[in-house]
N, C-alpha and C. Protein backbone atom coordinates (compact mmCIF):
# COMPACT_ATOMS: atom_id res chain seq x y z
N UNK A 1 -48.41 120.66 -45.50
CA UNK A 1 -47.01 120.36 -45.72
C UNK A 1 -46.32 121.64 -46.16
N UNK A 2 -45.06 122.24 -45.53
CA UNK A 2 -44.60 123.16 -45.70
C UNK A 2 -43.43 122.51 -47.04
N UNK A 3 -43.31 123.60 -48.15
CA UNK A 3 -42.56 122.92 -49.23
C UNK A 3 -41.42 123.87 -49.29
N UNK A 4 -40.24 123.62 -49.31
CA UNK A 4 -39.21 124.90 -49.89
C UNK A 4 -38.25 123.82 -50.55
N UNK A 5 -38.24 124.79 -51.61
CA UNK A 5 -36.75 123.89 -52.43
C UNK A 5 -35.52 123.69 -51.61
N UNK A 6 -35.14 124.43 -51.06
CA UNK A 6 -33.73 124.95 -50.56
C UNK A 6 -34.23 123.88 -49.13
N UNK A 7 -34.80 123.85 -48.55
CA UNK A 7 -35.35 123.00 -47.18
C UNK A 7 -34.99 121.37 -47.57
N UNK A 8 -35.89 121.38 -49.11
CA UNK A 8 -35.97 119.66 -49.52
C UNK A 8 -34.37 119.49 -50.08
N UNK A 9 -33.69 119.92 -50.49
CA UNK A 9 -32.29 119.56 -51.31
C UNK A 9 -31.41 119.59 -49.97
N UNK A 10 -31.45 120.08 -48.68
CA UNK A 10 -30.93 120.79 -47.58
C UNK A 10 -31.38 119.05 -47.08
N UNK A 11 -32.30 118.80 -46.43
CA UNK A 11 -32.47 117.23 -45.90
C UNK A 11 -32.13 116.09 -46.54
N UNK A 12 -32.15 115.96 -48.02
CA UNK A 12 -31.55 115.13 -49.03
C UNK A 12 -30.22 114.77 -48.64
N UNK A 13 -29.46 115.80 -48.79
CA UNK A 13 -28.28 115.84 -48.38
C UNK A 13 -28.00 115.42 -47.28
N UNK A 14 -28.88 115.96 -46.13
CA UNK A 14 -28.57 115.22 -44.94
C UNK A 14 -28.86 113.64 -44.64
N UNK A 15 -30.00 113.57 -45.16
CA UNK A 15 -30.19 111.78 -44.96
C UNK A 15 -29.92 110.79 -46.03
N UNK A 16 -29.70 111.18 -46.82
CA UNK A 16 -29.19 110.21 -48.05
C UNK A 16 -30.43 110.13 -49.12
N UNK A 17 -30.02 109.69 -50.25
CA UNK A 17 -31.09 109.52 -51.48
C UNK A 17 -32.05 108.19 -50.80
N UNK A 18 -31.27 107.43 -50.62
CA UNK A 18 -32.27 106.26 -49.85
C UNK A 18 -33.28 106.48 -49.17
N UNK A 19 -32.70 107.00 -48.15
CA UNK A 19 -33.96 107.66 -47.24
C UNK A 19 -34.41 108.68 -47.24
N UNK A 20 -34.49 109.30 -47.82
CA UNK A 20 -35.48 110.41 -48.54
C UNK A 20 -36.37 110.42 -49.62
N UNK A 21 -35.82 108.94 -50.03
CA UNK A 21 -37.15 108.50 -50.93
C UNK A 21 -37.92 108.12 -50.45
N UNK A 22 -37.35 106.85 -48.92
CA UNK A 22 -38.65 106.29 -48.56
C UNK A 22 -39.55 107.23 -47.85
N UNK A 23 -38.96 108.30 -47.33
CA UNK A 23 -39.60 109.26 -46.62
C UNK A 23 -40.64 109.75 -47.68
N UNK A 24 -40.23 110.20 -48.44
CA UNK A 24 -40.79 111.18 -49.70
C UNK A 24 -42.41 109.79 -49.89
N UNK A 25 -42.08 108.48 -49.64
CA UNK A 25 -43.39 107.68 -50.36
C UNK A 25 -44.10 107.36 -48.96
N UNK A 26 -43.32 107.66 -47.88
CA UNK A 26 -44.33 107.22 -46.89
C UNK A 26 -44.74 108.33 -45.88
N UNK A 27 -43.93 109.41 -45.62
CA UNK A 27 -44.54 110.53 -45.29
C UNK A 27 -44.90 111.72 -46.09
N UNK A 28 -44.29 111.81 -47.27
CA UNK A 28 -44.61 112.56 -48.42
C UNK A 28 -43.83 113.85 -48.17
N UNK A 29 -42.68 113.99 -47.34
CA UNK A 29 -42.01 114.67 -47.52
C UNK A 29 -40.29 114.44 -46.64
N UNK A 30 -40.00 115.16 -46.93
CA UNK A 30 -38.10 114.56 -46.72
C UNK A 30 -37.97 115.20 -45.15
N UNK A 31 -37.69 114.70 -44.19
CA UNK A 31 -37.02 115.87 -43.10
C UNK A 31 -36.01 114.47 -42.10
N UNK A 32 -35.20 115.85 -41.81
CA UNK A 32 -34.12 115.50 -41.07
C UNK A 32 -33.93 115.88 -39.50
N UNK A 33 -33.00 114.56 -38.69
CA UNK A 33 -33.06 115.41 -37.40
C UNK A 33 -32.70 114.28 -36.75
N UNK A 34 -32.28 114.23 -35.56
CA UNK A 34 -31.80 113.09 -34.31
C UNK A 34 -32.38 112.09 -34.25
N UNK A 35 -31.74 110.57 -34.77
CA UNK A 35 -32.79 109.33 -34.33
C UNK A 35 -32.48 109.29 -33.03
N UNK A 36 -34.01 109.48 -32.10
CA UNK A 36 -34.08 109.06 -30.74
C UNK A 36 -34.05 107.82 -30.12
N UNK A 37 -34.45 106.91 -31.32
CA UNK A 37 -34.92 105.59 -30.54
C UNK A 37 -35.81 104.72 -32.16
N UNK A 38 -36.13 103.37 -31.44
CA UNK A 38 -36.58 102.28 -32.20
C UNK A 38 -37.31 101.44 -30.97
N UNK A 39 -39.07 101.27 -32.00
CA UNK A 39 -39.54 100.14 -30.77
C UNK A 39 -39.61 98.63 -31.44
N UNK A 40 -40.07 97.90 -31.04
CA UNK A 40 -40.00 96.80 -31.43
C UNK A 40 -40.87 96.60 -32.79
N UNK A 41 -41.76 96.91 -33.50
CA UNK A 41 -41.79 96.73 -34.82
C UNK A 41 -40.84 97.73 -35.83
N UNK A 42 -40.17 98.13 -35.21
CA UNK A 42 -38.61 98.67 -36.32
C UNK A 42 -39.05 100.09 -36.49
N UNK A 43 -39.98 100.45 -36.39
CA UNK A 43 -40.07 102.13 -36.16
C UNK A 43 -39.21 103.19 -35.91
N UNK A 44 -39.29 104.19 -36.19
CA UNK A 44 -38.05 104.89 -35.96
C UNK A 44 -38.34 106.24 -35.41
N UNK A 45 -38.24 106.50 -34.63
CA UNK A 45 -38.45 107.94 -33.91
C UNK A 45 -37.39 109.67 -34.34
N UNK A 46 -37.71 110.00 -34.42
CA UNK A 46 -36.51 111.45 -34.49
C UNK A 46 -37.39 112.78 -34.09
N UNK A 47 -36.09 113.31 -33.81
CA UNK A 47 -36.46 114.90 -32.92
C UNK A 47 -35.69 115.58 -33.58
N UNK A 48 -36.50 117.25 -34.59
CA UNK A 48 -35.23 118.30 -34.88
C UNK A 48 -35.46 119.55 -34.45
N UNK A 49 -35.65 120.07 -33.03
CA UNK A 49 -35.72 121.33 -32.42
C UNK A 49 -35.90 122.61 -33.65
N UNK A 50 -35.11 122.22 -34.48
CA UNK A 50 -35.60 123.30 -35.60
C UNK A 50 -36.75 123.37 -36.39
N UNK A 51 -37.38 122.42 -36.69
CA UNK A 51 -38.47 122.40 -37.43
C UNK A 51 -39.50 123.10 -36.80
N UNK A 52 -40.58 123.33 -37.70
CA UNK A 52 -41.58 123.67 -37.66
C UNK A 52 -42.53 123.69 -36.53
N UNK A 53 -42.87 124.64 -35.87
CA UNK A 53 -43.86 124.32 -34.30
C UNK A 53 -44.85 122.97 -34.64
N UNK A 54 -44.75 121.83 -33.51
CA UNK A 54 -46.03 120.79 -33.53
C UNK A 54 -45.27 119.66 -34.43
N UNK A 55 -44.48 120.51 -35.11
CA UNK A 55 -43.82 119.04 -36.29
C UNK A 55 -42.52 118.56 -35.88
N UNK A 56 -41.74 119.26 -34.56
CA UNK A 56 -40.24 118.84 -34.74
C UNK A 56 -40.27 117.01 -34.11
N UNK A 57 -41.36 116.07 -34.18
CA UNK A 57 -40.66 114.79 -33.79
C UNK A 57 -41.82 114.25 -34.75
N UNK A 58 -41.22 113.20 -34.95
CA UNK A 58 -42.38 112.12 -35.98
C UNK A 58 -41.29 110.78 -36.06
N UNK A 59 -42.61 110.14 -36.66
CA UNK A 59 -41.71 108.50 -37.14
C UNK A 59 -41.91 108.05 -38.16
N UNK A 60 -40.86 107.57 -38.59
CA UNK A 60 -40.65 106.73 -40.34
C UNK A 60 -40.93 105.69 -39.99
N UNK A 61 -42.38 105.02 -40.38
CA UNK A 61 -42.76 103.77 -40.24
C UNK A 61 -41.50 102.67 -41.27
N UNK A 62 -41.59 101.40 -40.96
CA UNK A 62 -41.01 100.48 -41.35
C UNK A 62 -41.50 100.07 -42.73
N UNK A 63 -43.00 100.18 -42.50
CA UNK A 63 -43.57 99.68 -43.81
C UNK A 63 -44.59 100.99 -44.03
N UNK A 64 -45.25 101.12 -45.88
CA UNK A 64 -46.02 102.08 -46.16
C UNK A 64 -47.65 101.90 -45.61
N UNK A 65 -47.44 100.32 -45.00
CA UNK A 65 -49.35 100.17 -44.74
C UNK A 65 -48.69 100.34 -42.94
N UNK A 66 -49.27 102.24 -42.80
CA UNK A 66 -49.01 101.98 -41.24
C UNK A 66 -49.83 102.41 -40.82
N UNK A 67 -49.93 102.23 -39.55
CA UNK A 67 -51.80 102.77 -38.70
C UNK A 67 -50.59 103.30 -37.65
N UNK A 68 -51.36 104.35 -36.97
CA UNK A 68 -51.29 105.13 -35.97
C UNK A 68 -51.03 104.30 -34.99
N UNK A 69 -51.73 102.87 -34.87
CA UNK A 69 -52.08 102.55 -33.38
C UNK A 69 -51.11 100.97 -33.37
N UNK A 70 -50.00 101.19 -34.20
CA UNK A 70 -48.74 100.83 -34.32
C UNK A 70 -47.57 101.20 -33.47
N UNK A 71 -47.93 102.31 -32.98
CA UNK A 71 -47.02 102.86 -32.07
C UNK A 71 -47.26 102.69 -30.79
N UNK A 72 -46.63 102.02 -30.30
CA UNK A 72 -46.53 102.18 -28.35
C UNK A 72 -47.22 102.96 -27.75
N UNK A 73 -47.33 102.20 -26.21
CA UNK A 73 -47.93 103.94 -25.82
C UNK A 73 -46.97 104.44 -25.20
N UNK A 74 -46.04 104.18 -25.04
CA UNK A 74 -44.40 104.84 -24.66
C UNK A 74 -44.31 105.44 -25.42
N UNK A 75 -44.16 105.47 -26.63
CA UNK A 75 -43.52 105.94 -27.74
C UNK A 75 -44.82 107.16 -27.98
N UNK A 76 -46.27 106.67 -27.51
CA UNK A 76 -47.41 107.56 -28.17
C UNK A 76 -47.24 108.86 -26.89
N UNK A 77 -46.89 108.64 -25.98
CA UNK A 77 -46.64 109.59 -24.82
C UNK A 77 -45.20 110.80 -25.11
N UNK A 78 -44.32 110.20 -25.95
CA UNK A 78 -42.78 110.98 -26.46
C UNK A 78 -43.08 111.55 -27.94
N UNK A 79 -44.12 111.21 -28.16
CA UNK A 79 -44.58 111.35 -30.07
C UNK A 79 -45.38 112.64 -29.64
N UNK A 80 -46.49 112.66 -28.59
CA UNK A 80 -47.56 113.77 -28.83
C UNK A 80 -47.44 114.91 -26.98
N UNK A 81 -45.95 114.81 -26.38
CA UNK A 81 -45.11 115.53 -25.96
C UNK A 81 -45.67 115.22 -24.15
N UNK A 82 -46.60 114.45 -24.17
CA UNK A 82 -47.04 113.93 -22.67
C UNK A 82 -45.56 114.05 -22.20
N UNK A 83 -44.57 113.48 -22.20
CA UNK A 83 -43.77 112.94 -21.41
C UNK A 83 -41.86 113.60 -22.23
N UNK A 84 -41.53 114.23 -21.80
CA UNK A 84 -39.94 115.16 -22.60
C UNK A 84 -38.96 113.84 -22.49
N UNK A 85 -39.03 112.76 -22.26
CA UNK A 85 -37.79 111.32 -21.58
C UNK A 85 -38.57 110.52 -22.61
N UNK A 86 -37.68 109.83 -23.38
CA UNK A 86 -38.44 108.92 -24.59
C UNK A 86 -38.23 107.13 -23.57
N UNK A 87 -39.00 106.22 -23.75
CA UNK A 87 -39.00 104.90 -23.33
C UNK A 87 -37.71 104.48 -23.05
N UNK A 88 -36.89 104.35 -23.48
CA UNK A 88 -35.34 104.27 -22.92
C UNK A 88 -34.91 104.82 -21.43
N UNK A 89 -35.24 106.02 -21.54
CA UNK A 89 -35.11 106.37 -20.66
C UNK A 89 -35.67 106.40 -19.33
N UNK A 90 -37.21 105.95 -19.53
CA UNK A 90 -38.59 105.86 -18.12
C UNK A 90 -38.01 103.84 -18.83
N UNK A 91 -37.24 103.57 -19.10
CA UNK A 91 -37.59 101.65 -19.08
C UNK A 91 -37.13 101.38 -17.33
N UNK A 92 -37.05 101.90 -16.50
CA UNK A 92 -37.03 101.46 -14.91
C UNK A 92 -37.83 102.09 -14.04
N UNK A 93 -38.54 102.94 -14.91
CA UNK A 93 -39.75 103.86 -14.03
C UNK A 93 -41.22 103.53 -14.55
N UNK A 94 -41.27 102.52 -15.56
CA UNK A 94 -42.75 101.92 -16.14
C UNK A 94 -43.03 101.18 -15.15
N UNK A 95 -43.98 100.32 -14.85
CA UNK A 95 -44.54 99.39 -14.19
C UNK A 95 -44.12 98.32 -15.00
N UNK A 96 -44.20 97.14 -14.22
CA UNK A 96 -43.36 95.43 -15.08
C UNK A 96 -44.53 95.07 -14.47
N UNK A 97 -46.13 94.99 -14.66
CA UNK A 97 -47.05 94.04 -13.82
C UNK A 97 -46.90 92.81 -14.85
N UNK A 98 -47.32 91.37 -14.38
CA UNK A 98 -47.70 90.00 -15.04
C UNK A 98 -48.99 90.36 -15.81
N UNK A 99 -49.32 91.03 -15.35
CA UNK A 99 -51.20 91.26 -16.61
C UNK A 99 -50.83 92.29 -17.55
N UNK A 100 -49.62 92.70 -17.73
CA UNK A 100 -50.07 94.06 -18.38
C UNK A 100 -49.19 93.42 -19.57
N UNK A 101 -50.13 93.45 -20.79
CA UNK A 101 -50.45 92.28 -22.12
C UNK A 101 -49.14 93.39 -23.14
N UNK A 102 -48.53 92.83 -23.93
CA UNK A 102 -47.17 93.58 -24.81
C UNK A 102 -48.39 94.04 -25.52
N UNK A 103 -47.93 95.15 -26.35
CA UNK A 103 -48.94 96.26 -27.52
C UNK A 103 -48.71 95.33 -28.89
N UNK A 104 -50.04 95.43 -29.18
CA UNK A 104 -50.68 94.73 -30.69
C UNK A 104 -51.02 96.08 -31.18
N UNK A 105 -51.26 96.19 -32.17
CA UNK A 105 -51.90 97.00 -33.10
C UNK A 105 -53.48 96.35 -33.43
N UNK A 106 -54.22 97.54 -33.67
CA UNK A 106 -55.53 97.41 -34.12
C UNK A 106 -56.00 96.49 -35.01
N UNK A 107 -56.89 95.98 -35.18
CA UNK A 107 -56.84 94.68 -36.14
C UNK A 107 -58.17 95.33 -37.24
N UNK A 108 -58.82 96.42 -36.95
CA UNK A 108 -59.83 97.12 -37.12
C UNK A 108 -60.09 97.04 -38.57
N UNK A 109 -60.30 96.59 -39.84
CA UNK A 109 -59.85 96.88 -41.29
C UNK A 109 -59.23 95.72 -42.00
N UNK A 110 -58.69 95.23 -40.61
CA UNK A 110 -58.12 93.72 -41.74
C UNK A 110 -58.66 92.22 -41.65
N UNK A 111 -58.12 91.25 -42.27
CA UNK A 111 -58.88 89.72 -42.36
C UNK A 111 -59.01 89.28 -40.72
N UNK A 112 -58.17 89.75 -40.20
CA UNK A 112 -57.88 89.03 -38.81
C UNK A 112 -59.02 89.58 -37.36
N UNK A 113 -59.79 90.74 -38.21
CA UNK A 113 -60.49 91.37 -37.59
C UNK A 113 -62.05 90.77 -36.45
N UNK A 114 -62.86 91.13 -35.68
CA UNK A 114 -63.45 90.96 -34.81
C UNK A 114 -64.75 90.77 -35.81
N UNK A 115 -65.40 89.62 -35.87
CA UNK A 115 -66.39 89.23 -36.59
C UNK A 115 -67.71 88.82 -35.31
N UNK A 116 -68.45 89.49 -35.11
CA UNK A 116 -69.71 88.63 -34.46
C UNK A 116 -70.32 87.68 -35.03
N UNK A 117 -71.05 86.71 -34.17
CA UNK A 117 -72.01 85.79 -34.50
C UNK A 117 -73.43 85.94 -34.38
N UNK A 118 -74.07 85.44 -35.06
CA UNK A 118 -75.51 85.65 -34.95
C UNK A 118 -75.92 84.06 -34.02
N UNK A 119 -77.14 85.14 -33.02
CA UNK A 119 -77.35 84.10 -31.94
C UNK A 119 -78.51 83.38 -32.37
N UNK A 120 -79.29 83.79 -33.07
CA UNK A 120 -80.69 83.21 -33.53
C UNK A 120 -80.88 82.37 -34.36
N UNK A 121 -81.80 81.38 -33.86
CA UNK A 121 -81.75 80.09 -35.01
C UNK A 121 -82.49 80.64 -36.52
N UNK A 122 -83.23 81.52 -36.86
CA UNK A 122 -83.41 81.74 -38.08
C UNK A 122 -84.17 83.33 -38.14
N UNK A 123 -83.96 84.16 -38.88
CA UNK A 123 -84.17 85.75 -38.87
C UNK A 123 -85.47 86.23 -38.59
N UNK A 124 -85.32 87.33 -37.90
CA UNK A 124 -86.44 87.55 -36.94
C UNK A 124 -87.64 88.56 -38.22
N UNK A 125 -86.57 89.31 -38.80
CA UNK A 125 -87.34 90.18 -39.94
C UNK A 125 -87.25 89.25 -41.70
N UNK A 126 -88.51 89.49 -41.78
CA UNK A 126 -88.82 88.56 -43.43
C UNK A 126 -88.81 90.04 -44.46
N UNK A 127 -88.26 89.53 -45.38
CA UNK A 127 -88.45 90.72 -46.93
C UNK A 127 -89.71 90.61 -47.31
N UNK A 128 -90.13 92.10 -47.28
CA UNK A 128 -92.19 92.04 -47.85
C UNK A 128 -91.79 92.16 -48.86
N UNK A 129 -92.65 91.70 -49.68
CA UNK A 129 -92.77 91.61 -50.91
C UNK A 129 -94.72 91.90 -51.14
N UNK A 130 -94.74 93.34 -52.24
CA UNK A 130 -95.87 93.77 -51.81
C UNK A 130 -96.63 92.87 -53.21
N UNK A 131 -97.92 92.70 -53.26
CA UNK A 131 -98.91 91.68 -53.47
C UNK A 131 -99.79 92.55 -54.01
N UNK A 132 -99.74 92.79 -55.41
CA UNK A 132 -100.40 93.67 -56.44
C UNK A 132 -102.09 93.41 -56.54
N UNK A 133 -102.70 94.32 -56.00
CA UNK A 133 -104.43 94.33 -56.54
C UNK A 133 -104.48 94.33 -57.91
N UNK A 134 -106.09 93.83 -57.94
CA UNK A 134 -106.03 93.46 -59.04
C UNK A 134 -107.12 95.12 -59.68
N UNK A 135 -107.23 95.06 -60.78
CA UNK A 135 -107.34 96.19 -61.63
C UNK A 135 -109.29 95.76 -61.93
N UNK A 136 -109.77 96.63 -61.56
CA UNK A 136 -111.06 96.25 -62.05
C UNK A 136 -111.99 97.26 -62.90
């Protein structure tokens, strides 16, 4: 994280105390720059040609519990520079197939997660338990 006083009081100003707090607790630092766009879990996209090489676009999640794999893959294609036209703009050049399922997020970590079953009627490996000689 690049820190400058004059940088952080400089974006403050630009985005308001509000949102530079939430920034400050969910990306851990303040920056400013063009909202591009919003996907459907309320995400927020921005681009600031000035910043920092690799850093000028990112997103202010909605909430502080966010996973990566929250983001679109529209949005993951305009986020990590695949594609210079953000989803708005390719929305008549995507494909519309009937199979192709809307984006969930990973369930990987939480209650709702992928649990297997065990197929066997009773366990194949027993706990040894070792069986002391006797002392003579």
């Amino acid at each position: 994280m690049s820190f400058s006083l004059t940088r952080l009081i400089t974006n403050v100003a630009k985005v308001g105390p509000k949102d530079a707090w939430h920034q400050l607790m969910i990306l851990g630092e303040v920056k400013s720059g063009t909202l591009v766009g919003t996907d459907h879990h309320g995400n927020r996209y921005y681009e600031n040609l000035n910043e920092l090489w690799q850093r000028e676009r990112w997103v202010v999640p909605v909430s502080k519990k966010f996973c990566p794999t929250d983001i679109p893959a529209e949005w993951h294609m305009w986020i990590h520079k695949v594609d210079s036209r953000t989803p708005q703009e390719l929305a008549d050049q995507l494909p519309k197939h009937k199979w192709i399922a809307p984006h969930t997020s990973s369930l990987t970590g939480s209650i709702a997660n992928y649990k297997s079953y065990d197929t066997t009627p009773e366990p194949k490996v027993e706990a040894w338990t070792p069986k002391p000689a006797s002392r003579s």
